[in-house]
PDB file of N, CA and C in Angstrom:
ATOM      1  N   UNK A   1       0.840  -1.167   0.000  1.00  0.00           N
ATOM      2  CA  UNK A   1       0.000   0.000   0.000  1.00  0.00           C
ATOM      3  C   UNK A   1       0.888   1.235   0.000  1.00  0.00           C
ATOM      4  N   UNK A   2       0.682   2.389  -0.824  1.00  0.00           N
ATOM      5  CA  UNK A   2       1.287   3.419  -0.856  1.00  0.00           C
ATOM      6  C   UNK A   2       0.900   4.640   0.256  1.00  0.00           C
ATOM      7  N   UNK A   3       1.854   5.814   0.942  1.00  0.00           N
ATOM      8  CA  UNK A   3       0.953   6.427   1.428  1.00  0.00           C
ATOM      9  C   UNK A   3       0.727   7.224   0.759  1.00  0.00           C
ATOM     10  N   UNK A   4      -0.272   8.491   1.025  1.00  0.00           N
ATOM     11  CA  UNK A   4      -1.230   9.326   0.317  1.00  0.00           C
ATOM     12  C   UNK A   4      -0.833  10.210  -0.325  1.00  0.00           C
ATOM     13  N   UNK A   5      -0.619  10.775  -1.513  1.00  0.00           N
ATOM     14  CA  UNK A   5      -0.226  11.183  -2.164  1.00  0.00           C
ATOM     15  C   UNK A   5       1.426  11.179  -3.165  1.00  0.00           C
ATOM     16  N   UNK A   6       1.242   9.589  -2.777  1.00  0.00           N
ATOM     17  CA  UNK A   6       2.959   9.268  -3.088  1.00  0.00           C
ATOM     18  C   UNK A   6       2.296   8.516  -4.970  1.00  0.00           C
ATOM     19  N   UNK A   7       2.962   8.470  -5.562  1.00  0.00           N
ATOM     20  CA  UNK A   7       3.251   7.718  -7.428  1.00  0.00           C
ATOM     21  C   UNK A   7       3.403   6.445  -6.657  1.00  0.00           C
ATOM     22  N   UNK A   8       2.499   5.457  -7.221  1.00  0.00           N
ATOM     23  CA  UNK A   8       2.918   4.316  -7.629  1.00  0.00           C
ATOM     24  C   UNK A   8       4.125   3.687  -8.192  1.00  0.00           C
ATOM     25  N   UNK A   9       5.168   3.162  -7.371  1.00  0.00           N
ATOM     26  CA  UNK A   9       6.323   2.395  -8.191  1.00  0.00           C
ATOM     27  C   UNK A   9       6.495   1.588  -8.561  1.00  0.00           C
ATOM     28  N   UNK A  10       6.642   0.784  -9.464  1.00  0.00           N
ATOM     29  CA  UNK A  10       6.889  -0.475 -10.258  1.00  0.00           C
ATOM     30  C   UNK A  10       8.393  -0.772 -10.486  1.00  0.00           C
ATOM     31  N   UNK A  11       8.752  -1.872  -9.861  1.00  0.00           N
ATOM     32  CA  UNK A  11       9.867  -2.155 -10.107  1.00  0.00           C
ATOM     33  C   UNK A  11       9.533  -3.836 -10.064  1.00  0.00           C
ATOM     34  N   UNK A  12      10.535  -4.445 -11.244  1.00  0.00           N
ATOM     35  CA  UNK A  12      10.201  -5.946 -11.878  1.00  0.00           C
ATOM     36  C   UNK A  12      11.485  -6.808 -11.543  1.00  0.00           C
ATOM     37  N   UNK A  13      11.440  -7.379 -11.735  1.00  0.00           N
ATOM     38  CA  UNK A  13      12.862  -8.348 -11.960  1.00  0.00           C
ATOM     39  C   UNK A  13      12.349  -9.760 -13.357  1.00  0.00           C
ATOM     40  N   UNK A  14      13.451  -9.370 -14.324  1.00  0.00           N
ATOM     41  CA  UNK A  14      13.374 -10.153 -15.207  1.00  0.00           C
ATOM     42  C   UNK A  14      14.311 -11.057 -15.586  1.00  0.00           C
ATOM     43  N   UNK A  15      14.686 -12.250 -15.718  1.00  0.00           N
ATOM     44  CA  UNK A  15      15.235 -13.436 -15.952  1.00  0.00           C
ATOM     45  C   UNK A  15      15.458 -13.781 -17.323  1.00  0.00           C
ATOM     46  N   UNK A  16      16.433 -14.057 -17.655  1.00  0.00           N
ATOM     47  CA  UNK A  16      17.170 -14.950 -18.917  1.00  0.00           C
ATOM     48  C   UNK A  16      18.439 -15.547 -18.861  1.00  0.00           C
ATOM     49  N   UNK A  17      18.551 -16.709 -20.151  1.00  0.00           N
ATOM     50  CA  UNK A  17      19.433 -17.545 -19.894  1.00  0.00           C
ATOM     51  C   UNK A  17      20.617 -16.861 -21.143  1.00  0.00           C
ATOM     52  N   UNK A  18      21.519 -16.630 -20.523  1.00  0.00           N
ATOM     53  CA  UNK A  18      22.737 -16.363 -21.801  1.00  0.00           C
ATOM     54  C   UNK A  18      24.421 -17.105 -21.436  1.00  0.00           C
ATOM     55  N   UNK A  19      24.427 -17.384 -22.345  1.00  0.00           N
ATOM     56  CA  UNK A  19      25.840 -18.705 -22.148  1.00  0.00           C
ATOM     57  C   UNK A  19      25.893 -19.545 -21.174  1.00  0.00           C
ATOM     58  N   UNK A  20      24.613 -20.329 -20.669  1.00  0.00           N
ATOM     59  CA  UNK A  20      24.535 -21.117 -19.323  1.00  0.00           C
ATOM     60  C   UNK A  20      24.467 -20.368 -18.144  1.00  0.00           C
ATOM     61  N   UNK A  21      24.369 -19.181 -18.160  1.00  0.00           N
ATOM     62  CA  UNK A  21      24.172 -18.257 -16.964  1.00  0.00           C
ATOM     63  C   UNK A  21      22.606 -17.665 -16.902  1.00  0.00           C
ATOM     64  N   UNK A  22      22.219 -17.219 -15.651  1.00  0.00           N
ATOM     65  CA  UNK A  22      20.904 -16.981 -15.417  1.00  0.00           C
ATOM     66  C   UNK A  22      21.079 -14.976 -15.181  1.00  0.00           C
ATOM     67  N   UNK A  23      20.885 -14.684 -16.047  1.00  0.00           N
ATOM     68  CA  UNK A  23      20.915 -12.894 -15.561  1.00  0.00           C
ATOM     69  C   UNK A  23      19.409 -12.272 -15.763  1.00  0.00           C
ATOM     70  N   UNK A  24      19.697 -11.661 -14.226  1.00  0.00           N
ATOM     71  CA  UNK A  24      18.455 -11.194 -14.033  1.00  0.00           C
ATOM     72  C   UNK A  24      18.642 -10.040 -13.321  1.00  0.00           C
ATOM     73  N   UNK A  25      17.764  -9.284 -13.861  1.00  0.00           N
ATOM     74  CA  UNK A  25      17.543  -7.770 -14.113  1.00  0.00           C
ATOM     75  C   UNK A  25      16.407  -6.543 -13.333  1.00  0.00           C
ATOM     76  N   UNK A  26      17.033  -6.053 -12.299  1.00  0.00           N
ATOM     77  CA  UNK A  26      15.787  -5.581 -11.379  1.00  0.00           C
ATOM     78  C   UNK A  26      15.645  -3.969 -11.991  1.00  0.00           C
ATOM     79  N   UNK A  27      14.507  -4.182 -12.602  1.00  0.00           N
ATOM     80  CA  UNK A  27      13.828  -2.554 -13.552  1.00  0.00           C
ATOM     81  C   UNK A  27      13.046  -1.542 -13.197  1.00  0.00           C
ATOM     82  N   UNK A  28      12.936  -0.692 -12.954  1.00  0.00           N
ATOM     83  CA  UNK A  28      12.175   0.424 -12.478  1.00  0.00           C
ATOM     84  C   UNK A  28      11.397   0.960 -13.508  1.00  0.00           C
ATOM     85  N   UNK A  29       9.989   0.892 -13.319  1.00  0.00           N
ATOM     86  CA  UNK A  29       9.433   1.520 -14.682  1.00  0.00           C
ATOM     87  C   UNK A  29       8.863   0.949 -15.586  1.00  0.00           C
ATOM     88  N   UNK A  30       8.709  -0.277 -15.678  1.00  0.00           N
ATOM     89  CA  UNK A  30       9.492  -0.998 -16.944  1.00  0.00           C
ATOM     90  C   UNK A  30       8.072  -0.974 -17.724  1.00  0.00           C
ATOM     91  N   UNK A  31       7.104   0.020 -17.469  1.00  0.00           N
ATOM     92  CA  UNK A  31       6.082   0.113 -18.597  1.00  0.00           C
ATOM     93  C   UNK A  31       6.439   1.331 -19.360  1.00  0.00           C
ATOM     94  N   UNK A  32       7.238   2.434 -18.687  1.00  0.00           N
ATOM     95  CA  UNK A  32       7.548   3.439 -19.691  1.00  0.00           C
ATOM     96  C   UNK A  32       9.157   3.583 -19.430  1.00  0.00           C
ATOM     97  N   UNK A  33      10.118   4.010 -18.745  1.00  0.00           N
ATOM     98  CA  UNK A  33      11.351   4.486 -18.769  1.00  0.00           C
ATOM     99  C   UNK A  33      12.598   3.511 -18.679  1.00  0.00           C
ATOM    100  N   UNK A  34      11.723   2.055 -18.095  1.00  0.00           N
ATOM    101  CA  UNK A  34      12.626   1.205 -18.041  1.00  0.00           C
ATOM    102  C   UNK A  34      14.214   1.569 -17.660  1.00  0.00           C
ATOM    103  N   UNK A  35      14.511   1.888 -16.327  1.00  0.00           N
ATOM    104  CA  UNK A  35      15.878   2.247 -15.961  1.00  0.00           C
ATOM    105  C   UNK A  35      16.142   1.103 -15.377  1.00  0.00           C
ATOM    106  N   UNK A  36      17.530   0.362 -15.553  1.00  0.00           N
ATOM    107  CA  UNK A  36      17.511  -1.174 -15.021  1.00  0.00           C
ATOM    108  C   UNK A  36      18.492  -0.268 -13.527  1.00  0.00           C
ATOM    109  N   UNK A  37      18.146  -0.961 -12.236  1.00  0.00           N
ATOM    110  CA  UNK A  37      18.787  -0.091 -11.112  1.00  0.00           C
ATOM    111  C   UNK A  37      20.251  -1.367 -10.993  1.00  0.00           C
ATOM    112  N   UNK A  38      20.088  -2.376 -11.190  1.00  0.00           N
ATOM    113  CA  UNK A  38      21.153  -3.691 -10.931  1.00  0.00           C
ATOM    114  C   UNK A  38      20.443  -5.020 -11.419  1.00  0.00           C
ATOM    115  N   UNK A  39      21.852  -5.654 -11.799  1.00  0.00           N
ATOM    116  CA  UNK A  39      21.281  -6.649 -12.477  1.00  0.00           C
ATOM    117  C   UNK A  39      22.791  -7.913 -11.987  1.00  0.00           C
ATOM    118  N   UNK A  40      22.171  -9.118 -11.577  1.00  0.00           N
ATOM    119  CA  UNK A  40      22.763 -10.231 -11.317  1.00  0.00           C
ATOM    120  C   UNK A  40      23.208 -10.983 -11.891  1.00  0.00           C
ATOM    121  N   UNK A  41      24.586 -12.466 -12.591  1.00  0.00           N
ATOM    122  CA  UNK A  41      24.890 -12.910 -13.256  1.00  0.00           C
ATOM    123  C   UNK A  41      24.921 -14.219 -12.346  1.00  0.00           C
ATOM    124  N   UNK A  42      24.337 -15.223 -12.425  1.00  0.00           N
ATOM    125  CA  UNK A  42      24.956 -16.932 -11.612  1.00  0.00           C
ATOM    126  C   UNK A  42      24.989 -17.976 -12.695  1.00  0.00           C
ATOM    127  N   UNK A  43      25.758 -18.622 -12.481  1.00  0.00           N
ATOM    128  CA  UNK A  43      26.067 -19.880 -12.732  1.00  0.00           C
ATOM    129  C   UNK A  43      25.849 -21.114 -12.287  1.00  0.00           C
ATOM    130  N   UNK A  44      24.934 -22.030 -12.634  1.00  0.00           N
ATOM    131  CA  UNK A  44      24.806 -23.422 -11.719  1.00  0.00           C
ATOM    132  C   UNK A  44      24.719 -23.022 -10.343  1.00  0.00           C
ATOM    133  N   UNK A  45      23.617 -21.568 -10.045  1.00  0.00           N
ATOM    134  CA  UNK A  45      23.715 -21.079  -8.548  1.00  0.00           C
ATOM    135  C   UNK A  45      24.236 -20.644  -7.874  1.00  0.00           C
ATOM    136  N   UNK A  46      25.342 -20.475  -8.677  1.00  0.00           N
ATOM    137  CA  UNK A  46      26.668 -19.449  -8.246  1.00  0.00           C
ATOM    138  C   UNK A  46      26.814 -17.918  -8.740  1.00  0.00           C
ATOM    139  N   UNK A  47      27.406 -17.063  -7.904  1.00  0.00           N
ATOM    140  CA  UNK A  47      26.903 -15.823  -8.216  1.00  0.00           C
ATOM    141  C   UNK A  47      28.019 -15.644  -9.160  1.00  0.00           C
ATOM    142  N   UNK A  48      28.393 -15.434 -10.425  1.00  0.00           N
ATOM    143  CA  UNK A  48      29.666 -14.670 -11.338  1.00  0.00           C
ATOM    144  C   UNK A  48      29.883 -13.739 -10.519  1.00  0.00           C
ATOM    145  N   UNK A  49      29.006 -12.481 -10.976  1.00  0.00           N
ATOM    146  CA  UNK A  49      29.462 -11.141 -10.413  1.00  0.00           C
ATOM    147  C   UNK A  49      27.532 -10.524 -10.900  1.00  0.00           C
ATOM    148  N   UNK A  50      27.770  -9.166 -10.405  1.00  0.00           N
ATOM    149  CA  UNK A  50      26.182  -7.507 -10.853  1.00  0.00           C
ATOM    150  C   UNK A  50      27.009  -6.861 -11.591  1.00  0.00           C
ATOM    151  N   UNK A  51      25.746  -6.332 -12.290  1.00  0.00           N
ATOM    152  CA  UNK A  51      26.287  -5.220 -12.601  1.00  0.00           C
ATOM    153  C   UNK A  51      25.782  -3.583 -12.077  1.00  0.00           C
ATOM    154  N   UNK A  52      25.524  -2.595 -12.056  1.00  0.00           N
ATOM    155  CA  UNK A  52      25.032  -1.800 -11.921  1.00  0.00           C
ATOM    156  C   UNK A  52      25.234   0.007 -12.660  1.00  0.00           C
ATOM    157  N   UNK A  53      24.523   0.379 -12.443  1.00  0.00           N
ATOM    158  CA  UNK A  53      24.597   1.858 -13.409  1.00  0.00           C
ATOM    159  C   UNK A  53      24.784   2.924 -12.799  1.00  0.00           C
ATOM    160  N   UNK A  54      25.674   3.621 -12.566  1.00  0.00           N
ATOM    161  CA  UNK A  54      25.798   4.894 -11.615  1.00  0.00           C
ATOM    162  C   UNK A  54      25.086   5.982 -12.396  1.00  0.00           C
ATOM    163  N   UNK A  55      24.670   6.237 -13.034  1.00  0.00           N
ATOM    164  CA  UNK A  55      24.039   6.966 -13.449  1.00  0.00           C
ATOM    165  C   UNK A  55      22.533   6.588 -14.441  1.00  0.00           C
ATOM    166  N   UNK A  56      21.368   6.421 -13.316  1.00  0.00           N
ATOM    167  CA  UNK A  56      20.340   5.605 -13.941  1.00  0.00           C
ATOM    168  C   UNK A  56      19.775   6.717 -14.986  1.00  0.00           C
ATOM    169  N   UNK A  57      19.841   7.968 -14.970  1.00  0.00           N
ATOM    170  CA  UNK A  57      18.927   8.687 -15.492  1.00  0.00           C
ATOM    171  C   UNK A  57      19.384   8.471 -17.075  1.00  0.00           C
ATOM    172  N   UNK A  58      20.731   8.594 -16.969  1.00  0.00           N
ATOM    173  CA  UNK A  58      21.079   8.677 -18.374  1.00  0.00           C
ATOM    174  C   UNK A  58      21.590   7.271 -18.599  1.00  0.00           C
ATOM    175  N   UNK A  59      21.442   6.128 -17.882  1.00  0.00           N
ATOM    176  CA  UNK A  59      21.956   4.741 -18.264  1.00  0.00           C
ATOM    177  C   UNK A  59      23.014   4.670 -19.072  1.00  0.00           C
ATOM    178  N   UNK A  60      24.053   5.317 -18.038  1.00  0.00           N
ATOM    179  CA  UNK A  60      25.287   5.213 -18.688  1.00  0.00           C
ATOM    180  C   UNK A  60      25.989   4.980 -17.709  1.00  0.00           C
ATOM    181  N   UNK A  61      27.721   4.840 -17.648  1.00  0.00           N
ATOM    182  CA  UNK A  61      28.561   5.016 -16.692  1.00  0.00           C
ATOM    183  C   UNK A  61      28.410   3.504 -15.884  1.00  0.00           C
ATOM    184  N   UNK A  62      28.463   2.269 -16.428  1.00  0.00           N
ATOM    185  CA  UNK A  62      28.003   1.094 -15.800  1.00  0.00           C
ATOM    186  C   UNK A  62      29.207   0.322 -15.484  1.00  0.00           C
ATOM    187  N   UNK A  63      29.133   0.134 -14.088  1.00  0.00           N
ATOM    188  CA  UNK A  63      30.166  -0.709 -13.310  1.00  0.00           C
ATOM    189  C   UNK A  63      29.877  -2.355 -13.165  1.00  0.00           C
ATOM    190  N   UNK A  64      30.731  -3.314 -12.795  1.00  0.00           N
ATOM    191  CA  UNK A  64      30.586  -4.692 -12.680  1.00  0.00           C
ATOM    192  C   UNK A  64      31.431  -4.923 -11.331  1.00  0.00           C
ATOM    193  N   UNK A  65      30.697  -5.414 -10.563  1.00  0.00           N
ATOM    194  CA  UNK A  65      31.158  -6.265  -9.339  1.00  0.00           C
ATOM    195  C   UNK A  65      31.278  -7.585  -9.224  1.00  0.00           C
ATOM    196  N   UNK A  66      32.653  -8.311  -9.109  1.00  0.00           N
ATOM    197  CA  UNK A  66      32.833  -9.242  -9.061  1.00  0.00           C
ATOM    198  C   UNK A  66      32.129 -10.402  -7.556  1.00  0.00           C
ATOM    199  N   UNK A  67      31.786 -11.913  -7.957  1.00  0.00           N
ATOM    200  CA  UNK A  67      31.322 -12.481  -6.909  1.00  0.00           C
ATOM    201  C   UNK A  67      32.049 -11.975  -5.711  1.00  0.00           C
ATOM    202  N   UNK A  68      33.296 -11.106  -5.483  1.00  0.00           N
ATOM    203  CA  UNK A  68      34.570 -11.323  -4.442  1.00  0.00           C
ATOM    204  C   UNK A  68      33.945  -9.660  -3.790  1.00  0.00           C
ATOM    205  N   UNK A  69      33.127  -8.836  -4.484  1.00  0.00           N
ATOM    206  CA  UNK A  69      32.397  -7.610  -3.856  1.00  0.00           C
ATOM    207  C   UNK A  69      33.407  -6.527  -4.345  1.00  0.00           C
ATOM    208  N   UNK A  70      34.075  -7.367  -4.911  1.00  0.00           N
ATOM    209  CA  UNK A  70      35.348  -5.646  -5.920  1.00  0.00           C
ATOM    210  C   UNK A  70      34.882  -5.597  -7.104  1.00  0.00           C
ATOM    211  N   UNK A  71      35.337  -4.279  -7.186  1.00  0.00           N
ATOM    212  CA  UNK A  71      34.805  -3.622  -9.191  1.00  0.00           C
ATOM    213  C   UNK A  71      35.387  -4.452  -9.953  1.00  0.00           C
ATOM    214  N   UNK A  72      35.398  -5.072 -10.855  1.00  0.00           N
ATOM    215  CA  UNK A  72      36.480  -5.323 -11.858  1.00  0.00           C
ATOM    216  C   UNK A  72      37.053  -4.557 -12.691  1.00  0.00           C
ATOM    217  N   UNK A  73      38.266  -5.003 -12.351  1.00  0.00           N
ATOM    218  CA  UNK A  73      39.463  -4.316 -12.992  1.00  0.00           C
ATOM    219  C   UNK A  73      40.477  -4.913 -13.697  1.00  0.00           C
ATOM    220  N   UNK A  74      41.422  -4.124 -15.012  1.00  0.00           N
ATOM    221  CA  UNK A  74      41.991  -4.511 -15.335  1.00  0.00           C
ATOM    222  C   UNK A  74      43.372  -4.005 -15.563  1.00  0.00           C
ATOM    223  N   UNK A  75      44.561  -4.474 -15.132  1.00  0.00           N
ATOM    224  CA  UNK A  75      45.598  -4.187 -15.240  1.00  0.00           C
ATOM    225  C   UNK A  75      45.445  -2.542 -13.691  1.00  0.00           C
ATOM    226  N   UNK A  76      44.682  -2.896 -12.745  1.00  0.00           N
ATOM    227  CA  UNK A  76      44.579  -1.547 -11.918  1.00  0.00           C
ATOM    228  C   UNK A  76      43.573  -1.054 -12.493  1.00  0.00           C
ATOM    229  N   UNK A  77      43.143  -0.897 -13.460  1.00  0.00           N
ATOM    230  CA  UNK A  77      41.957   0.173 -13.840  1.00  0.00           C
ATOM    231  C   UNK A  77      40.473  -0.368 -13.919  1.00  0.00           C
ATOM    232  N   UNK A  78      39.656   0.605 -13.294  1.00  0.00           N
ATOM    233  CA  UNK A  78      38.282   0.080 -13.320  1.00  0.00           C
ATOM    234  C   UNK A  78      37.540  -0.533 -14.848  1.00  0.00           C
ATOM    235  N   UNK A  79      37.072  -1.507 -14.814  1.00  0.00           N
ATOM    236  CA  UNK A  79      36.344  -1.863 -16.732  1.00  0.00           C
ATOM    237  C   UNK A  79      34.908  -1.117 -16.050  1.00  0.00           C
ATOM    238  N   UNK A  80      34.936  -0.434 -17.442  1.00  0.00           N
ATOM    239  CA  UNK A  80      33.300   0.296 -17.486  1.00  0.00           C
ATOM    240  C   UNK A  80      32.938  -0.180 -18.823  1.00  0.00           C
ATOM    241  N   UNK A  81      31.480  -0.872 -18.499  1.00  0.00           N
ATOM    242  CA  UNK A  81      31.477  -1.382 -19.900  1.00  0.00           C
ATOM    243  C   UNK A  81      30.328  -0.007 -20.305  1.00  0.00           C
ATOM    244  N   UNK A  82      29.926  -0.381 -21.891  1.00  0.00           N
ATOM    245  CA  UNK A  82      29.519   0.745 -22.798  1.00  0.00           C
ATOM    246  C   UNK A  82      27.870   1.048 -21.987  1.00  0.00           C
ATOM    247  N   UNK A  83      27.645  -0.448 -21.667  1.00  0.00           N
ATOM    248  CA  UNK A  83      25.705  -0.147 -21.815  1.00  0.00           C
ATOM    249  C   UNK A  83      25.621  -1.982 -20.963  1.00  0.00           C
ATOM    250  N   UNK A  84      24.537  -1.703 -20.729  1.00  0.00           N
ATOM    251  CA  UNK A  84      23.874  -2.759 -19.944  1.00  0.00           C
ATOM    252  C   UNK A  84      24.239  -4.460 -20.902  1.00  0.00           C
ATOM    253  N   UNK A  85      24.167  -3.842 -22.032  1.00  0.00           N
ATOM    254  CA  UNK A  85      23.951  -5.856 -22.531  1.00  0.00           C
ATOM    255  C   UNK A  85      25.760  -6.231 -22.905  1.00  0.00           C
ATOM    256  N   UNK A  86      26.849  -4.874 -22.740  1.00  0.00           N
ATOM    257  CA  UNK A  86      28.092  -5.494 -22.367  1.00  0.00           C
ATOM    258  C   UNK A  86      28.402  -5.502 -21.350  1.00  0.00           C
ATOM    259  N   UNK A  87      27.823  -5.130 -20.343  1.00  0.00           N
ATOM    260  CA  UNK A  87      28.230  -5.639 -18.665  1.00  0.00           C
ATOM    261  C   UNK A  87      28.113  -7.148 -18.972  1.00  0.00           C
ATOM    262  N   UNK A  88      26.428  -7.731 -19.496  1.00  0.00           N
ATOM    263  CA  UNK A  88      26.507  -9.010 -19.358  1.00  0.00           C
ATOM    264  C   UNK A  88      27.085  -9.727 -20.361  1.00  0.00           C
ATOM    265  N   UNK A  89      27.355  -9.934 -21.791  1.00  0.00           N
ATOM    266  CA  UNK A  89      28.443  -9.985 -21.889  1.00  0.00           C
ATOM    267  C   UNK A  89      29.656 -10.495 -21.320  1.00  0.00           C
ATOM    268  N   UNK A  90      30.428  -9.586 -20.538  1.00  0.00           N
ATOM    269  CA  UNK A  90      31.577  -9.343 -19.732  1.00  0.00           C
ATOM    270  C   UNK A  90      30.944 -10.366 -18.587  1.00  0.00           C
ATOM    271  N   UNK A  91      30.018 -10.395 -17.925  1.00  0.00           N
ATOM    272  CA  UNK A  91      30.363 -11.120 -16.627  1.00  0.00           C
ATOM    273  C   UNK A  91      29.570 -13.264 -17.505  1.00  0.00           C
ATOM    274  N   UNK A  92      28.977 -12.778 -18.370  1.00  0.00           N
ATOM    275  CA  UNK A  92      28.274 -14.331 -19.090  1.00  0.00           C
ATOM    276  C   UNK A  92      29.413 -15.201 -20.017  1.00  0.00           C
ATOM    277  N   UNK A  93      30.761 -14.569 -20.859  1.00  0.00           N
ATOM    278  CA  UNK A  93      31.826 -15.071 -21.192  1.00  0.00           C
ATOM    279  C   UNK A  93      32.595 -14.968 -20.644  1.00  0.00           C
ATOM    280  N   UNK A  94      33.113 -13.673 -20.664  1.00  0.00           N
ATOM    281  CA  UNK A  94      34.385 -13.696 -20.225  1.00  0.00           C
ATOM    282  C   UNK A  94      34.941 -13.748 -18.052  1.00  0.00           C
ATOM    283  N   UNK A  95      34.316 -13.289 -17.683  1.00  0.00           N
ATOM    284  CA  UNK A  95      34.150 -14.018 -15.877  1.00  0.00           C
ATOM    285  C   UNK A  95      34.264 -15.424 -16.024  1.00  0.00           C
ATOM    286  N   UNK A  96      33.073 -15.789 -16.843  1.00  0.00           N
ATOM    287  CA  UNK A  96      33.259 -17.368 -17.085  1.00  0.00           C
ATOM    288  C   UNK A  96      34.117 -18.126 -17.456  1.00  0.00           C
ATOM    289  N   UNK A  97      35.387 -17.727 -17.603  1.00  0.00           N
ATOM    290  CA  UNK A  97      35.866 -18.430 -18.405  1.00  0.00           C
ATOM    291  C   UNK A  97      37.297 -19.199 -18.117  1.00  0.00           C
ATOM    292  N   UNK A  98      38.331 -19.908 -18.323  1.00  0.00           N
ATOM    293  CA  UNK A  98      39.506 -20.310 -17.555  1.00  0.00           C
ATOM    294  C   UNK A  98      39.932 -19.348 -16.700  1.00  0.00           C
ATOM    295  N   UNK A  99      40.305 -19.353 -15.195  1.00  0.00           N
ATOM    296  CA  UNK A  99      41.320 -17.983 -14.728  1.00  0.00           C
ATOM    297  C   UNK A  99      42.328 -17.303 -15.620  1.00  0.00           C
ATOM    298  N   UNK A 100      43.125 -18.268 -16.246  1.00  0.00           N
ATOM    299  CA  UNK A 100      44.051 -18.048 -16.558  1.00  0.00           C
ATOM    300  C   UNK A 100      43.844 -17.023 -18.274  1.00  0.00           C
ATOM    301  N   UNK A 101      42.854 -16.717 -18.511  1.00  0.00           N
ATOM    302  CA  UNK A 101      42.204 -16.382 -19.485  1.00  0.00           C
ATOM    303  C   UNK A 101      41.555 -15.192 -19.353  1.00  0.00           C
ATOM    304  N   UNK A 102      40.800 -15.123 -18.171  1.00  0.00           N
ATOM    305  CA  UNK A 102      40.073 -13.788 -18.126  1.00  0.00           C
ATOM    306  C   UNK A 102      40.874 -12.618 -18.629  1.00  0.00           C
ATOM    307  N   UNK A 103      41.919 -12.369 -18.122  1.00  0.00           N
ATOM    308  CA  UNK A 103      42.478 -10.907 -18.590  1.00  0.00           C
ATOM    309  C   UNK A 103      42.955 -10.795 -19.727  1.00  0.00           C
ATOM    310  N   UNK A 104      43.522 -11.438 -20.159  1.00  0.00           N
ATOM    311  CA  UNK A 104      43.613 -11.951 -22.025  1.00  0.00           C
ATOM    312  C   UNK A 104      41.933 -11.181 -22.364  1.00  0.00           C
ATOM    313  N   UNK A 105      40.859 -12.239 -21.938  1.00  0.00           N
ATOM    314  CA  UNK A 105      39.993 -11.859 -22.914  1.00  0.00           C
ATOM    315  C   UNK A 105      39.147 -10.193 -22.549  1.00  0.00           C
ATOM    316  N   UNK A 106      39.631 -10.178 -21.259  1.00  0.00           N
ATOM    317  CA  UNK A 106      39.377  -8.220 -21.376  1.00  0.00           C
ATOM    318  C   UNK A 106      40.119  -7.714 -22.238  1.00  0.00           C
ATOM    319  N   UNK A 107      41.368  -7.880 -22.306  1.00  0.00           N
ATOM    320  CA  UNK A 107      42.288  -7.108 -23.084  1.00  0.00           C
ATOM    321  C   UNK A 107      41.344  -6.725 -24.326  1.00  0.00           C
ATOM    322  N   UNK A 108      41.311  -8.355 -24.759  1.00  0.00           N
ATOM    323  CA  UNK A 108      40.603  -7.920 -25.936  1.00  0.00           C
ATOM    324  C   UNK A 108      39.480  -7.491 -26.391  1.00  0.00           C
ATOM    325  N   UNK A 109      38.597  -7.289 -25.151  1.00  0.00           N
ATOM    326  CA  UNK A 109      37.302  -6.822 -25.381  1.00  0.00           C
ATOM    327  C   UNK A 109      37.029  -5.537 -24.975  1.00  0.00           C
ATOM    328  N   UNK A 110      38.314  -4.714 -24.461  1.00  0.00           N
ATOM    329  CA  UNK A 110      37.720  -3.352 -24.223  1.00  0.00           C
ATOM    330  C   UNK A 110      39.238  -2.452 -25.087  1.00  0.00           C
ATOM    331  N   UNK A 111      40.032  -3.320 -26.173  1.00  0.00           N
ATOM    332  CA  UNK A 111      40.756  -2.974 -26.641  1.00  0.00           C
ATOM    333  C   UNK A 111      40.134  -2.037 -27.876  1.00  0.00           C
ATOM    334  N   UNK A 112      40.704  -0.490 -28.358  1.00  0.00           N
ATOM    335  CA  UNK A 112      39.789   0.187 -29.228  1.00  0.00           C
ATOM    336  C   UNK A 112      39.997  -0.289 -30.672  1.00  0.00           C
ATOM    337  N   UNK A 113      38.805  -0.343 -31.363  1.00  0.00           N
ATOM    338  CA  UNK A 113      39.188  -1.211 -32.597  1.00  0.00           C
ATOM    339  C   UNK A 113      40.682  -0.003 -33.337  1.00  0.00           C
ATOM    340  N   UNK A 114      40.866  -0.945 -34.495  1.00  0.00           N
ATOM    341  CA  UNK A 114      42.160  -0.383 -35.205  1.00  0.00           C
ATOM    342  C   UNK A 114      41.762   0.113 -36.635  1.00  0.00           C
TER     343      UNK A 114
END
């Protein structure tokens, strides 16, 4: 129940399967402005890593937290990916993938084309 004179809020959580991972997506809005506030990545029930948006208004500026509760980073520097569907992406391949591999495959995925 809302109190009196407060807007109705709608906020959803939506589910899908991408590369054997379950990401799911908690939305504000999601009949008109759809701002996603954080969104989760697991594996066989295991958490990968979230992602989240520091700046919902303009859905930009999007950070990734690893299962370990740190930003991910590479080489020292924070990865900001472009937009919501390369956070997941980033935490549905490449998190996933050999240890020994992950930073190889950032390299190459936030390397600027040539």
């Amino acid at each position: 129940m809302t109190a009196p004179n407060q807007p109705e809020v709608d906020i959803v959580a939506r589910s899908f399967t991408e590369n054997g991972c379950t990401v799911t997506s908690i939305i504000y809005d999601p009949a008109d402005a759809q701002q996603i506030l954080y969104g989760t990545v697991t594996r066989d029930g295991v958490l990968v890593g979230s992602y989240y948006c520091a700046d919902r208004i303009r859905q930009q500026d999007w950070r990734i937290v690893t299962a370990d509760g740190h930003d991910l980073t590479l080489d020292g520097n924070p990865v900001r990916p472009f937009d919501q569907g390369s956070a997941v992406i980033v935490l549905t391949t490449i998190l996933t993938a050999p240890k020994d591999e992950i930073d190889q495959l950032l390299r190459d995925a936030t390397r600027p084309p040539r």
